[in-house]
Protein backbone atom coordinates (compact mmCIF):
# COMPACT_ATOMS: atom_id res chain seq x y z
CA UNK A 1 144.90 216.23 -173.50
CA UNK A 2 142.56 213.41 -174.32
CA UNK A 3 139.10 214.24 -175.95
CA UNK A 4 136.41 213.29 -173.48
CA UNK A 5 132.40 213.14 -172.78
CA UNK A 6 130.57 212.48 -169.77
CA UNK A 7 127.33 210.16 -170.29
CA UNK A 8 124.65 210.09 -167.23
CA UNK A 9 121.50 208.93 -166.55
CA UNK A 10 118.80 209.28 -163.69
CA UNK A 11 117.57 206.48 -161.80
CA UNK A 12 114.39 205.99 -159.88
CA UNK A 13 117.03 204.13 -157.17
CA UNK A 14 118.36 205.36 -154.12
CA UNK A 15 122.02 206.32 -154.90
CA UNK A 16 123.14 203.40 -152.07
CA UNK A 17 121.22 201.01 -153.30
CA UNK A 18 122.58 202.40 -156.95
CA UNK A 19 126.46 202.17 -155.50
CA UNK A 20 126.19 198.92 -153.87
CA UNK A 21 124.83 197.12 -157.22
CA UNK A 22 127.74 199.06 -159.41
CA UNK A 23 130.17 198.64 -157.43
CA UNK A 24 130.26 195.08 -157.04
CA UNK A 25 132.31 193.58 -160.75
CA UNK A 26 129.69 190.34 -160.97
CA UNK A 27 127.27 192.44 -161.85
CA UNK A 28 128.60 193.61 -165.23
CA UNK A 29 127.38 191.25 -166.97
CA UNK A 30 123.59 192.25 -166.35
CA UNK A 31 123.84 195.97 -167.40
CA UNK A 32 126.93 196.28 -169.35
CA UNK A 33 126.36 194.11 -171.92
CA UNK A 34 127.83 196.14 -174.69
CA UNK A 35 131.28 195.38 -173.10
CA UNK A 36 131.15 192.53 -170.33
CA UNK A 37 130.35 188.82 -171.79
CA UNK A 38 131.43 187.39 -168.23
CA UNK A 39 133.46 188.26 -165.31
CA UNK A 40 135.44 185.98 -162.88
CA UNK A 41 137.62 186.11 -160.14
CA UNK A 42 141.29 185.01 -160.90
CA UNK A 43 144.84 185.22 -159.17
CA UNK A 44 143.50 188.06 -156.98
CA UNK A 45 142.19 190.05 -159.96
CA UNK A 46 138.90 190.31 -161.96
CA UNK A 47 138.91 189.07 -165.39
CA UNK A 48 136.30 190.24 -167.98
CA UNK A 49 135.50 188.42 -171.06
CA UNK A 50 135.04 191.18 -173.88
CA UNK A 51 134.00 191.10 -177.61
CA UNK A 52 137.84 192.13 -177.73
CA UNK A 53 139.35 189.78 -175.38
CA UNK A 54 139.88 189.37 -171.45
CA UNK A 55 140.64 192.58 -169.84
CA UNK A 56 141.80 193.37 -166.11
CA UNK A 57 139.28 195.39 -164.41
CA UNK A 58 140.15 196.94 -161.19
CA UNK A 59 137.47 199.73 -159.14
CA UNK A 60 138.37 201.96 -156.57
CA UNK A 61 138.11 200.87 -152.96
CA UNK A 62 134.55 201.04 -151.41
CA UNK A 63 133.93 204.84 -150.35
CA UNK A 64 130.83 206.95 -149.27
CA UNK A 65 131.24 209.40 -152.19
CA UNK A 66 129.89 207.51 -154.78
CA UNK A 67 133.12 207.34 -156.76
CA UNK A 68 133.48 203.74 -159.31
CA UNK A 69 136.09 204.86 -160.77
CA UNK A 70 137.54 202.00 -162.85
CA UNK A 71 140.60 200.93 -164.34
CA UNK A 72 140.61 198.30 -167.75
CA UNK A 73 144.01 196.74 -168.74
CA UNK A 74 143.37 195.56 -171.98
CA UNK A 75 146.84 194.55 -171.84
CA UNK A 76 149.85 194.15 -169.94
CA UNK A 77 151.03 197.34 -168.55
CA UNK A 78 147.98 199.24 -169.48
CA UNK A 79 145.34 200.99 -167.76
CA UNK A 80 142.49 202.55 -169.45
CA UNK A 81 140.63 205.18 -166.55
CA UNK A 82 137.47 205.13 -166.91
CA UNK A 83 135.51 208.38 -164.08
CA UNK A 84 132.60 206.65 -162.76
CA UNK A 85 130.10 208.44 -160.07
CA UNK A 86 126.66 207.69 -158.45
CA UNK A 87 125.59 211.17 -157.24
CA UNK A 88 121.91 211.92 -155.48
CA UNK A 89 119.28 213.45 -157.72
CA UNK A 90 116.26 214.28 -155.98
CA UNK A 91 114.89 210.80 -154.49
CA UNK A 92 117.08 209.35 -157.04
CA UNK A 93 120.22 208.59 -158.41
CA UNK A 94 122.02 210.73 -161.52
CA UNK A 95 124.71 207.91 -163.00
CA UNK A 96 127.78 209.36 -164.69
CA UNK A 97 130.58 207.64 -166.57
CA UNK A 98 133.33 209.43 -168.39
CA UNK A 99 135.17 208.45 -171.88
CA UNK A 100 137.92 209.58 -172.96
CA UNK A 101 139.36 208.88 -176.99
CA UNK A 102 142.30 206.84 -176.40
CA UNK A 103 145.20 208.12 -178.71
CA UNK A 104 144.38 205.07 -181.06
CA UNK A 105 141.09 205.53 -180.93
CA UNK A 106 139.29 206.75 -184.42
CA UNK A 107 136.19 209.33 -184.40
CA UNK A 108 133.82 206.58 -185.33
CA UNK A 109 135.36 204.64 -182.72
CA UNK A 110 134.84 207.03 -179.92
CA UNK A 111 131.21 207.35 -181.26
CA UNK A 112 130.60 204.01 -181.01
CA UNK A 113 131.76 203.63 -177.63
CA UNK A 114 129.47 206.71 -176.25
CA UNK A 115 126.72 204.81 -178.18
CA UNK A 116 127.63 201.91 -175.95
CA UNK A 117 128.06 203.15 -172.99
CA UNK A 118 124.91 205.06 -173.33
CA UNK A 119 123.52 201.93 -173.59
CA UNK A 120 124.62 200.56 -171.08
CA UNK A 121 123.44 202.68 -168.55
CA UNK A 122 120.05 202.66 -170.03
CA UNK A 123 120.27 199.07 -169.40
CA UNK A 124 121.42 199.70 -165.48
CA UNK A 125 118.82 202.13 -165.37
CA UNK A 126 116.20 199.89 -166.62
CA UNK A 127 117.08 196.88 -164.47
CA UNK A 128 117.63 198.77 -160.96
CA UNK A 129 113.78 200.36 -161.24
CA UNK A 130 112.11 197.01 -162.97
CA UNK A 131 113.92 195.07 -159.34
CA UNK A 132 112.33 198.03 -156.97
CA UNK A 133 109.13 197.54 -158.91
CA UNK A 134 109.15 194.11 -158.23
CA UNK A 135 109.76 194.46 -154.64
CA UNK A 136 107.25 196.66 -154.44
CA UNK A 137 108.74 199.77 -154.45
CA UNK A 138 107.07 202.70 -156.08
C-alpha cells in the first residue's frame, strides 16, 4: 500500500461553479502552475507540457458528485491516479486532491509534491474568489 495525504482547501465559490472551472483540462495552466506549463488537445487526448516532460492527462467523465479524479501517464503504459473532489462547505466549496508516493518516489520528493500541490490549490482558490469579486459577487 502506497503512502498517501489528502490536501484541501475552502473556497468562497459555489462548488458548481468550482467543478465546472476544474473540470475543464485548459484551465490548468491558470491554477496549477507548479505542474502544467501548457495543455493542448492532440489525437483525441490531452497533452500537458510539464517541467518533466509531456504527460497524458485523462479526468473522469462529467458527473454531479463532484469527483475529478485524474489520471497522468507520464509514460507509455502508465497511469498515475490522482483522487480529486469538489465537495459543498457551507456556501462554499472544500477542494480535495489526494497524493500518493509513487514506489520511486523519495521522502523529499513526496514533500515537495504536497508543497506543490498545496500550492496549487491556493492558487485555484485565489483565482476562483478574485473572478466572483470582480463580477461582483460578495
Amino acid at each position: 500500500m502506497m503512502k498517501s495525504r489528502t490536501v484541501s482547501v475552502g473556497i468562497n465559490c459555489e462548488p458548481g461553479r468550482v467543478y465546472e472551472f476544474v473540470s475543464n483540462p485548459e484551465n490548468l495552466p491558470k491554477w496549477a502552475t507548479t505542474f502544467c506549463r501548457s495543455v493542448r488537445w492532440a489525437s483525441g487526448e490531452w497533452i500537458i507540457d510539464t517541467p518533466q516532460g509531456p504527460v497524458k492527462i485523462r479526468f473522469v467523465s462529467e458527473n454531479d458528485a463532484g469527483i475529478l479524479d485524474h489520471y497522468v501517464s507520464p509514460t507509455p503504459g502508465a497511469a498515475i491516479y490522482v483522487p480529486m473532489r469538489v465537495v459543498p462547505n457551507g456556501s462554499g466549496s472544500e477542494v480535495l486532491l489526494t497524493v500518493f508516493q509513487q514506489p520511486d518516489m523519495s521522502e523529499e520528493q513526496f514533500a515537495q509534491d504536497l508543497r506543490w500541490v498545496e500550492q496549487d490549490l491556493n492558487t485555484l482558490k485565489q483565482l476562483l474568489e478574485q473572478t466572483l469579486l470582480k463580477e461582483g459577487y460578495t
